[in-house]
Protein backbone atom coordinates (compact mmCIF):
# COMPACT_ATOMS: atom_id res chain seq x y z
CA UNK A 1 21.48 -18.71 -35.55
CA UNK A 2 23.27 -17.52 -32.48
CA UNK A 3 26.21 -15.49 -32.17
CA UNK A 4 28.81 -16.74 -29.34
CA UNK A 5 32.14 -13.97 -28.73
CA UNK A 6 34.63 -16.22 -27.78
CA UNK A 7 37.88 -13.70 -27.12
CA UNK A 8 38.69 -12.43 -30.70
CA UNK A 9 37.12 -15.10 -32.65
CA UNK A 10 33.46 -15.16 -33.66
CA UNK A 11 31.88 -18.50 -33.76
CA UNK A 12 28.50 -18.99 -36.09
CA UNK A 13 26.41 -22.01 -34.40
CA UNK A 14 23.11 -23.55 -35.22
CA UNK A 15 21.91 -24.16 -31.84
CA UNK A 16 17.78 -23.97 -32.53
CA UNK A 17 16.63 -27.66 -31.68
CA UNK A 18 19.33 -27.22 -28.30
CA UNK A 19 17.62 -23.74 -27.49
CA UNK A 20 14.51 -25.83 -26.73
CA UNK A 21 16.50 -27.45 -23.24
CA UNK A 22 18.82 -25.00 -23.35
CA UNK A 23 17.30 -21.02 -23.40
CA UNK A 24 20.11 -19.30 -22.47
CA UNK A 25 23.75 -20.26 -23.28
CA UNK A 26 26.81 -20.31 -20.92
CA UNK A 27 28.98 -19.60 -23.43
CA UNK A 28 28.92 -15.63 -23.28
CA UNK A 29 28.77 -15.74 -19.69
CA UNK A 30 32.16 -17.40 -19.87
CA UNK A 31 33.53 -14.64 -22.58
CA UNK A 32 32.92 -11.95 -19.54
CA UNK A 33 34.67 -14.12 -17.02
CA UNK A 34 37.71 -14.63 -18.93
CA UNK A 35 37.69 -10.83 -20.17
CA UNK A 36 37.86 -9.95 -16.54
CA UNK A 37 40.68 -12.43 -16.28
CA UNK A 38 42.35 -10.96 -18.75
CA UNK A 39 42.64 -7.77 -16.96
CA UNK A 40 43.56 -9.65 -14.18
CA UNK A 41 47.87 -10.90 -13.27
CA UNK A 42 46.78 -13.98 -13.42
CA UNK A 43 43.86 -15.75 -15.39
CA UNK A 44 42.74 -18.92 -13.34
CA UNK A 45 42.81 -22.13 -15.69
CA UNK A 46 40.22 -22.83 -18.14
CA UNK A 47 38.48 -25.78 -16.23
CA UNK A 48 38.07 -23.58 -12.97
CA UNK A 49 36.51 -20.80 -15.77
CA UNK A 50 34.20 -23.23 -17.14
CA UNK A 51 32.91 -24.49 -13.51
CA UNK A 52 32.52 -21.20 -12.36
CA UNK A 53 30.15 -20.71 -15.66
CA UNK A 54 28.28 -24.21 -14.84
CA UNK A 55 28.03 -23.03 -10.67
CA UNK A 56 26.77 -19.48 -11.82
CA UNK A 57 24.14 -20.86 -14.16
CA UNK A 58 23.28 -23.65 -11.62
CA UNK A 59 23.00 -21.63 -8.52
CA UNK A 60 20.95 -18.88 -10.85
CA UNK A 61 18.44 -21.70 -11.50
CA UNK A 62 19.13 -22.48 -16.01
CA UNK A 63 20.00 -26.32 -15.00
CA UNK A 64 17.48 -27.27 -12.20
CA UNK A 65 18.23 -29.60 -9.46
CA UNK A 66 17.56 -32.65 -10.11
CA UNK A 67 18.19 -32.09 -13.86
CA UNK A 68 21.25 -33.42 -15.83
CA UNK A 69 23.87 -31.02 -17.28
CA UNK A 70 24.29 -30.97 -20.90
CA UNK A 71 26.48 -34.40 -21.80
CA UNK A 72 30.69 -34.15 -22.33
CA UNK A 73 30.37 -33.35 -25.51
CA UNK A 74 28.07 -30.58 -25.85
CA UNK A 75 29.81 -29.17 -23.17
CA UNK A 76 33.11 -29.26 -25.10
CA UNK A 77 31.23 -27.74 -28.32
CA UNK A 78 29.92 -25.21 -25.89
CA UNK A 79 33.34 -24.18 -24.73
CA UNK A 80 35.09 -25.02 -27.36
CA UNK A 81 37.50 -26.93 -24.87
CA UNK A 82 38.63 -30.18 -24.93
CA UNK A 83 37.53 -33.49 -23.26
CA UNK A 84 39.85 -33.16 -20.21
CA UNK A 85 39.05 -29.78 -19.47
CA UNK A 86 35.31 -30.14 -19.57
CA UNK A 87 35.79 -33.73 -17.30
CA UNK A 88 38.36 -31.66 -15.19
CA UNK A 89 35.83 -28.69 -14.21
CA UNK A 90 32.77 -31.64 -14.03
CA UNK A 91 35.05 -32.99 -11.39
CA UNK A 92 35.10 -30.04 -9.25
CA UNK A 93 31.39 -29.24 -9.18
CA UNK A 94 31.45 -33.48 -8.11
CA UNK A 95 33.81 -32.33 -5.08
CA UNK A 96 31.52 -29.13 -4.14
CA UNK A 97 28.71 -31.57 -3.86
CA UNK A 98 26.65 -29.75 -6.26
CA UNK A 99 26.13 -32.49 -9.12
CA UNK A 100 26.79 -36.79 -9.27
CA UNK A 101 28.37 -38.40 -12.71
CA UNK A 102 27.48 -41.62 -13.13
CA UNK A 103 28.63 -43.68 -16.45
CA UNK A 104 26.63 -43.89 -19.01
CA UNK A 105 24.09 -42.04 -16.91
CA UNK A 106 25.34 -38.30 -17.33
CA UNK A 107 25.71 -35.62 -14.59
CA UNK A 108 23.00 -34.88 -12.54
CA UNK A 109 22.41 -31.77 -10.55
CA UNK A 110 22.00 -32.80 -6.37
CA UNK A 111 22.13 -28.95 -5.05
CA UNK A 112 21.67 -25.27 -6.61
CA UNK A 113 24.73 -24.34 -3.90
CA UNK A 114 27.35 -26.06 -2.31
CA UNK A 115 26.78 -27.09 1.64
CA UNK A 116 28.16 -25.83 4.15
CA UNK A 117 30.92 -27.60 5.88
CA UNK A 118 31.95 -26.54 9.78
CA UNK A 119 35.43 -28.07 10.73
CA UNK A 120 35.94 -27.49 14.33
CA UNK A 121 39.88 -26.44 15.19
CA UNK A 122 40.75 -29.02 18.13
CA UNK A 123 44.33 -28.26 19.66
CA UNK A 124 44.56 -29.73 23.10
CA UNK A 125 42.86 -33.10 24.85
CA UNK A 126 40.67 -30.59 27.18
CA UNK A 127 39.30 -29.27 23.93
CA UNK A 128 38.55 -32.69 22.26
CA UNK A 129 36.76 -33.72 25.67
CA UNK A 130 34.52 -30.48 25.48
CA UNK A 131 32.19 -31.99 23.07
CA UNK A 132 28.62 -32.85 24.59
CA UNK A 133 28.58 -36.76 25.73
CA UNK A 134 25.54 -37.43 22.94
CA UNK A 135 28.61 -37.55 20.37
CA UNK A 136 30.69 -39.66 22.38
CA UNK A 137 30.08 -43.34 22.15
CA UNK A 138 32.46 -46.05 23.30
CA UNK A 139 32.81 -48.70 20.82
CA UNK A 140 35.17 -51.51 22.67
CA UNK A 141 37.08 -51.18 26.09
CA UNK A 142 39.63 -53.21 26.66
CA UNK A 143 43.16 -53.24 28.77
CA UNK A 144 46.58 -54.13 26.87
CA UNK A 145 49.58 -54.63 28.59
CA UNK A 146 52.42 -52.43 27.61
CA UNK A 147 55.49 -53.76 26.60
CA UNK A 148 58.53 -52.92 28.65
């Protein structure tokens, strides 16, 4: 048996045959987070707890890359949230690049951490035309007459 603390509420669960795939569960890691929450002005919603949990226990190395992530519905056991809220935090781990869902086909882990993305602030022409020529390619050149 194993114990999950889930805010005031105590949750028995037989989770032997899952320990197997699953050593260490997310679940307690999540009762921290929120408790911290709590103490916080303002808790952050309960998808963006539950990704932070998945990130944390992905980027710590429990779900390998190139692994898949428990299915929906464990999940939602897991967490004891619903459908929408597991989908809605499985969405933003898609959007950080860090797993792919495909129907049918579950969610697979692509990275432990999220890449890094440079943007590159361009306010005037002269900045735009700063960029190195090996970026530059001219696709069609034509002339159009203006209208008058």
């Amino acid at each position: 048996m194993l114990l999950l603390f889930r805010q005031s509420k105590i949750h028995w669960l037989l989770l032997l045959p899952l320990a197997i795939f699953h050593p260490i569960c997310p679940n307690i890691l999540l009762s921290t987070r929120m408790k911290q929450q709590s103490a916080a002005k303002k808790p952050a919603p309960r998808y963006q707890a539950i990704a932070d949990v998945l990130r944390d226990a992905i980027a710590r190395g429990r779900y390998k890359v190139g692994s898949r992530l428990p299915t929906e519905h464990w999940l939602c056991q897991m967490f004891d949230a619903s459908r929408h809220t597991v989908r809605e935090a499985l969405r933003t781990l898609t959007e950080e690049q860090l797993i792919v869902r495909r129907p049918r086909a579950g969610s697979k882990i692509i990275a432990a951490h999220s890449p890094t993305i440079y943007a590159q602030s361009v306010t005037s022409m002269e900045q735009l035309l700063n960029y190195p020529e090996t970026w530059r390619k001219t696709l069609t050149s034509r002339r159009v007459r203006a209208d008058a």
